[in-house]
N, C-alpha and C. Protein backbone atom coordinates (compact mmCIF):
# COMPACT_ATOMS: atom_id res chain seq x y z
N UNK A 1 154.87 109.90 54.11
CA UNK A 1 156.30 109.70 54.10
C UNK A 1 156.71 108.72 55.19
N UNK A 2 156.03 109.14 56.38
CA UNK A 2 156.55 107.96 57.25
C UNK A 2 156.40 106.68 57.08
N UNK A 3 154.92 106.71 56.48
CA UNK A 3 154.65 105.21 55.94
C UNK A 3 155.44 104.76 55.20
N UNK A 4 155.99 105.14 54.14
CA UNK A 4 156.84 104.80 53.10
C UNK A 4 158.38 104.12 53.97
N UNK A 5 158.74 105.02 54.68
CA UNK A 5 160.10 104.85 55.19
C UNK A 5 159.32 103.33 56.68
N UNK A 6 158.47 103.42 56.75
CA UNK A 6 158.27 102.14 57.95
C UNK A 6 158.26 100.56 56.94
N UNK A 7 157.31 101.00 55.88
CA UNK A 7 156.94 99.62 54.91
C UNK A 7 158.42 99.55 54.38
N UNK A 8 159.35 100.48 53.92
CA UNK A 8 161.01 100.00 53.05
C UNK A 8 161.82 99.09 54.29
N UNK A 9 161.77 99.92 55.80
CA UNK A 9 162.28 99.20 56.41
C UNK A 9 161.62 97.49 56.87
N UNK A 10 160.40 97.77 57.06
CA UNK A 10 160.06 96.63 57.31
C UNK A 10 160.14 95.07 56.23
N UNK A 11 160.00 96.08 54.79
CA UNK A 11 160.57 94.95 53.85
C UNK A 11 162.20 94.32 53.70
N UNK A 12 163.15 95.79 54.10
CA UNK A 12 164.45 94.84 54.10
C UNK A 12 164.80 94.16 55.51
N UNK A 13 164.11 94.56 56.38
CA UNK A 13 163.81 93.26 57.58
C UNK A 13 163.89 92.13 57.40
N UNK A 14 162.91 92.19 56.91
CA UNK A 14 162.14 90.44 56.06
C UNK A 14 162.74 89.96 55.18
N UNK A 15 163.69 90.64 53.87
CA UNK A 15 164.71 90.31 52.80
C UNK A 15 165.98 89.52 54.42
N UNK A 16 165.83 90.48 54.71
CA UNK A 16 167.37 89.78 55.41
C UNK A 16 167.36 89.08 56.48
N UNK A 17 165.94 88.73 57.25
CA UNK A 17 165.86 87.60 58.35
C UNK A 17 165.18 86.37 57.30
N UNK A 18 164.68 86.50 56.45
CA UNK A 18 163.94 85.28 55.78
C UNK A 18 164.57 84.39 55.48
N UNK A 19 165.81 84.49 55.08
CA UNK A 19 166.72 83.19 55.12
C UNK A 19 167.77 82.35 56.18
N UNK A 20 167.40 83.37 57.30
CA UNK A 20 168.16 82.69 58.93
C UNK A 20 166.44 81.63 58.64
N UNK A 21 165.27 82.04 58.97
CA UNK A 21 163.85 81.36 59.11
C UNK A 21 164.05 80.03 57.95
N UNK A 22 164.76 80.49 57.00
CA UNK A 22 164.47 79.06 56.26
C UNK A 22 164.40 77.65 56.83
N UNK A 23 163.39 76.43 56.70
CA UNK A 23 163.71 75.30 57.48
C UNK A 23 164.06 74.64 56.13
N UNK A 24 165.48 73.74 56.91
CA UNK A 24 165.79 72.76 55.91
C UNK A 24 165.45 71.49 55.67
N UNK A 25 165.41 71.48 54.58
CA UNK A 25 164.69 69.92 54.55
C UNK A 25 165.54 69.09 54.89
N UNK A 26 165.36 68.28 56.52
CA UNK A 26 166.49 67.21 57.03
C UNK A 26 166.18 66.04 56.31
N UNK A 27 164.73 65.60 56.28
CA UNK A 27 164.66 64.09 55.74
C UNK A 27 165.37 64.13 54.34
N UNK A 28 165.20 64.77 53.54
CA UNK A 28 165.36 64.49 52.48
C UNK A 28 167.40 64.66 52.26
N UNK A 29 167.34 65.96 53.04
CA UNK A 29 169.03 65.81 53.29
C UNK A 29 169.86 64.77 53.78
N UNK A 30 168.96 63.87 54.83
CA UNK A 30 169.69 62.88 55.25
C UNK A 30 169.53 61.31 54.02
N UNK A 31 168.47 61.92 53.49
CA UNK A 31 168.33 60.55 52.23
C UNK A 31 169.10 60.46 51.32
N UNK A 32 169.07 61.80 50.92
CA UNK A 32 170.50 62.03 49.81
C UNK A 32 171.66 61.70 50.71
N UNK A 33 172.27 62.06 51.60
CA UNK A 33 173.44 61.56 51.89
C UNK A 33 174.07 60.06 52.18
N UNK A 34 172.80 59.29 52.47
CA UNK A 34 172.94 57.91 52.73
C UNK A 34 173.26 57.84 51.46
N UNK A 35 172.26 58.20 50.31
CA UNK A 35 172.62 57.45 49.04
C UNK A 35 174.44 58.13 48.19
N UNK A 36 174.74 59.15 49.05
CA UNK A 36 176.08 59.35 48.12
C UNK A 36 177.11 58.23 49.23
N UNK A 37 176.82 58.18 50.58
CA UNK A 37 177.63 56.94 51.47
C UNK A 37 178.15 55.57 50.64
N UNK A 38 176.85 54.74 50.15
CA UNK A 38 176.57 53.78 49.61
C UNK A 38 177.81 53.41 49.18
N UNK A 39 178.33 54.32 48.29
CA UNK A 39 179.34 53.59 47.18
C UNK A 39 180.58 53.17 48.31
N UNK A 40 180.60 53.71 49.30
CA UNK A 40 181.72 53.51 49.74
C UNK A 40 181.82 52.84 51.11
N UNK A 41 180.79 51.92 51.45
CA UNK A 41 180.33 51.29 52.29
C UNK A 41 181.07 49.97 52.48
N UNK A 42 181.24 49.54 51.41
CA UNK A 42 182.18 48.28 51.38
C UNK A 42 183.73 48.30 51.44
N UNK A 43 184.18 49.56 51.43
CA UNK A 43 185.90 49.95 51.30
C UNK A 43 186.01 50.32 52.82
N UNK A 44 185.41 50.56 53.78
CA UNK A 44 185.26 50.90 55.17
C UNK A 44 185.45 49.15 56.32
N UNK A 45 186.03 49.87 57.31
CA UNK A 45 185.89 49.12 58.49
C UNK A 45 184.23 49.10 58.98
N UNK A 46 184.34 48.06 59.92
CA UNK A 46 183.23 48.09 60.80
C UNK A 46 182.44 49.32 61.24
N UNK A 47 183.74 49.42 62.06
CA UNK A 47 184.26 50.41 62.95
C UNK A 47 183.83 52.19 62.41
N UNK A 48 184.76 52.13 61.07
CA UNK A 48 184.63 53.43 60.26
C UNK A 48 183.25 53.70 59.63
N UNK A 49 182.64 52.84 59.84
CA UNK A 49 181.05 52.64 59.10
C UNK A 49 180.41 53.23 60.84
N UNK A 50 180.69 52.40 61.44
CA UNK A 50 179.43 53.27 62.64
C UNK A 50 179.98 54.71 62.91
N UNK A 51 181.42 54.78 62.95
CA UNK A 51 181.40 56.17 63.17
C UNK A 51 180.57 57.14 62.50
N UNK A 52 180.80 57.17 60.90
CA UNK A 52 179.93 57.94 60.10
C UNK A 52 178.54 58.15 60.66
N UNK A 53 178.35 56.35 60.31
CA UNK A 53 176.63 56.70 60.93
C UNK A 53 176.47 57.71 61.68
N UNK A 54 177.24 57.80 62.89
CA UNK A 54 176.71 58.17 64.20
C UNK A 54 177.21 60.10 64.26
N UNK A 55 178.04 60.09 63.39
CA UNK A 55 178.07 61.47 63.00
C UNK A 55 177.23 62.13 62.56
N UNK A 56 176.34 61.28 60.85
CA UNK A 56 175.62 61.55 60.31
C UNK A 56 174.52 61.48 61.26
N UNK A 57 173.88 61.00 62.25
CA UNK A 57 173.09 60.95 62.51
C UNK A 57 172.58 62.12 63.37
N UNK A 58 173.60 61.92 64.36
CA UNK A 58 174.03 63.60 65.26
C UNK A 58 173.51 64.71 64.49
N UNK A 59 174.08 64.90 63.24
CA UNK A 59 174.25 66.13 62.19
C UNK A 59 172.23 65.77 61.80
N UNK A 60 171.87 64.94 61.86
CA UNK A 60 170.48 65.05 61.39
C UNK A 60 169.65 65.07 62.73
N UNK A 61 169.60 64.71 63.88
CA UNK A 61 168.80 64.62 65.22
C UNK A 61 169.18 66.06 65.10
N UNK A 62 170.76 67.30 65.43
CA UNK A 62 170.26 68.41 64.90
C UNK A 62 169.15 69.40 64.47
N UNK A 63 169.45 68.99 63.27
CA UNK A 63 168.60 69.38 62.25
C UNK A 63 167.26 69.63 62.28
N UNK A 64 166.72 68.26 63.34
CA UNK A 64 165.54 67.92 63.16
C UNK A 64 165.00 68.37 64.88
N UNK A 65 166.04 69.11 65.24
CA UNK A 65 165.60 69.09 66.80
C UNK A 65 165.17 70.87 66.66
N UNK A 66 165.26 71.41 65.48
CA UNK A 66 164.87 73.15 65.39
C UNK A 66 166.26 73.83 65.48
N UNK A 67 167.28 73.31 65.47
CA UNK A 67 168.74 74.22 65.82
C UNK A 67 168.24 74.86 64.63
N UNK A 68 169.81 76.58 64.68
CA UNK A 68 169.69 76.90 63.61
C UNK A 68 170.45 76.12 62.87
N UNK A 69 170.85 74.77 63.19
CA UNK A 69 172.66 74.54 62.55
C UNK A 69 172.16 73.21 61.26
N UNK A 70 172.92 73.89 60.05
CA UNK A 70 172.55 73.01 58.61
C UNK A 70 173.36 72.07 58.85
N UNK A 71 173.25 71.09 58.72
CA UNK A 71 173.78 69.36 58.78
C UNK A 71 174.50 69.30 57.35
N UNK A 72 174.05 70.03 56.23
CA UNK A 72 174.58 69.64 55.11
C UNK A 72 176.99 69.80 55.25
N UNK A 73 176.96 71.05 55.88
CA UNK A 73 178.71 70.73 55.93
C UNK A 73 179.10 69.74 56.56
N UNK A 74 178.15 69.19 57.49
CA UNK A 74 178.95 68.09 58.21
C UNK A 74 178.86 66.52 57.05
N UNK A 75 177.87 66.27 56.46
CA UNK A 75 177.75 65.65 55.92
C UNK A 75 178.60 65.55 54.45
N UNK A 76 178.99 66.90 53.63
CA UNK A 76 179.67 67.01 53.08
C UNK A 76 181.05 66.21 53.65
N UNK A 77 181.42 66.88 54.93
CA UNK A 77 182.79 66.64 54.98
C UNK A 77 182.60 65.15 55.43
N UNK A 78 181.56 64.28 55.43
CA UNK A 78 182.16 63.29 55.70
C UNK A 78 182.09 62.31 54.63
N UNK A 79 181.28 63.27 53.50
CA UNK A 79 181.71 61.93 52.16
C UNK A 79 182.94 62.05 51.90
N UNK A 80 183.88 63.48 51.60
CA UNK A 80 184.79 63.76 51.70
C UNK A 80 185.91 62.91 52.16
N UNK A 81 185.73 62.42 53.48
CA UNK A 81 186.92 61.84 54.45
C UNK A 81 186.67 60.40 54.03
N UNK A 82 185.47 59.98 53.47
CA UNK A 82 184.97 58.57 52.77
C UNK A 82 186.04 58.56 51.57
N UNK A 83 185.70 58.96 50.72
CA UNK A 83 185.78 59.62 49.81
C UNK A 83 187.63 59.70 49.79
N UNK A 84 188.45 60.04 50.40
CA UNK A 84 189.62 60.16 50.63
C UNK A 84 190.36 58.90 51.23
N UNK A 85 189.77 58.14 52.04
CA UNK A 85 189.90 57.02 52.47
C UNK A 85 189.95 55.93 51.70
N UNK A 86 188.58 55.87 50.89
CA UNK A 86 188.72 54.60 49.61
C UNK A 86 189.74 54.86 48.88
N UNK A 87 189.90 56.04 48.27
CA UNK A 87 191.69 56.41 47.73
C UNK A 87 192.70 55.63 48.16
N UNK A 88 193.03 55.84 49.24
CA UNK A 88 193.96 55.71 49.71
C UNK A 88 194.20 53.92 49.98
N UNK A 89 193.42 53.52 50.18
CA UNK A 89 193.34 51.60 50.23
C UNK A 89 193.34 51.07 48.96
């Protein structure tokens, strides 16, 4: 019996830390995001182009430095603000 009750706990342990442990795939996250940027590369300032970069980039050095922190919302929100910007011009 004890065994039983040590192996249930030790399995919903593992159900529920196994996805804090997940590593995300940065390269490939940061590849896809360059390629959704693209379209909107030419409707941008200089200026508004390095910022991104340098956001996006932040959000991937992150990523790639072991944080727990996913780069993907930041990157979302900045096709988003792309994305809202070409609108608007």
């Amino acid at each position: 019996m004890k065994t039983l009750t040590i192996a249930v706990l030790a399995g919903a342990i593992a159900a529920v830390t196994s996805p804090a442990f997940a590593k995300t795939d940065c390269d490939a996250g940061f590849k896809n995001h360059l390629s959704k940027m693209t379209i909107y590369v030419d409707k941008m300032s200089g200026y508004e182009l390095a910022d991104v970069v340098r956001k996006s980039l932040d959000a991937y050095n992150s990523c790639k430095s072991g944080d727990s922190f996913s780069p993907h919302g930041v990157w979302d929100q900045i096709i988003a603000d792309m994305e809202s910007k070409a609108r608007n011009r």
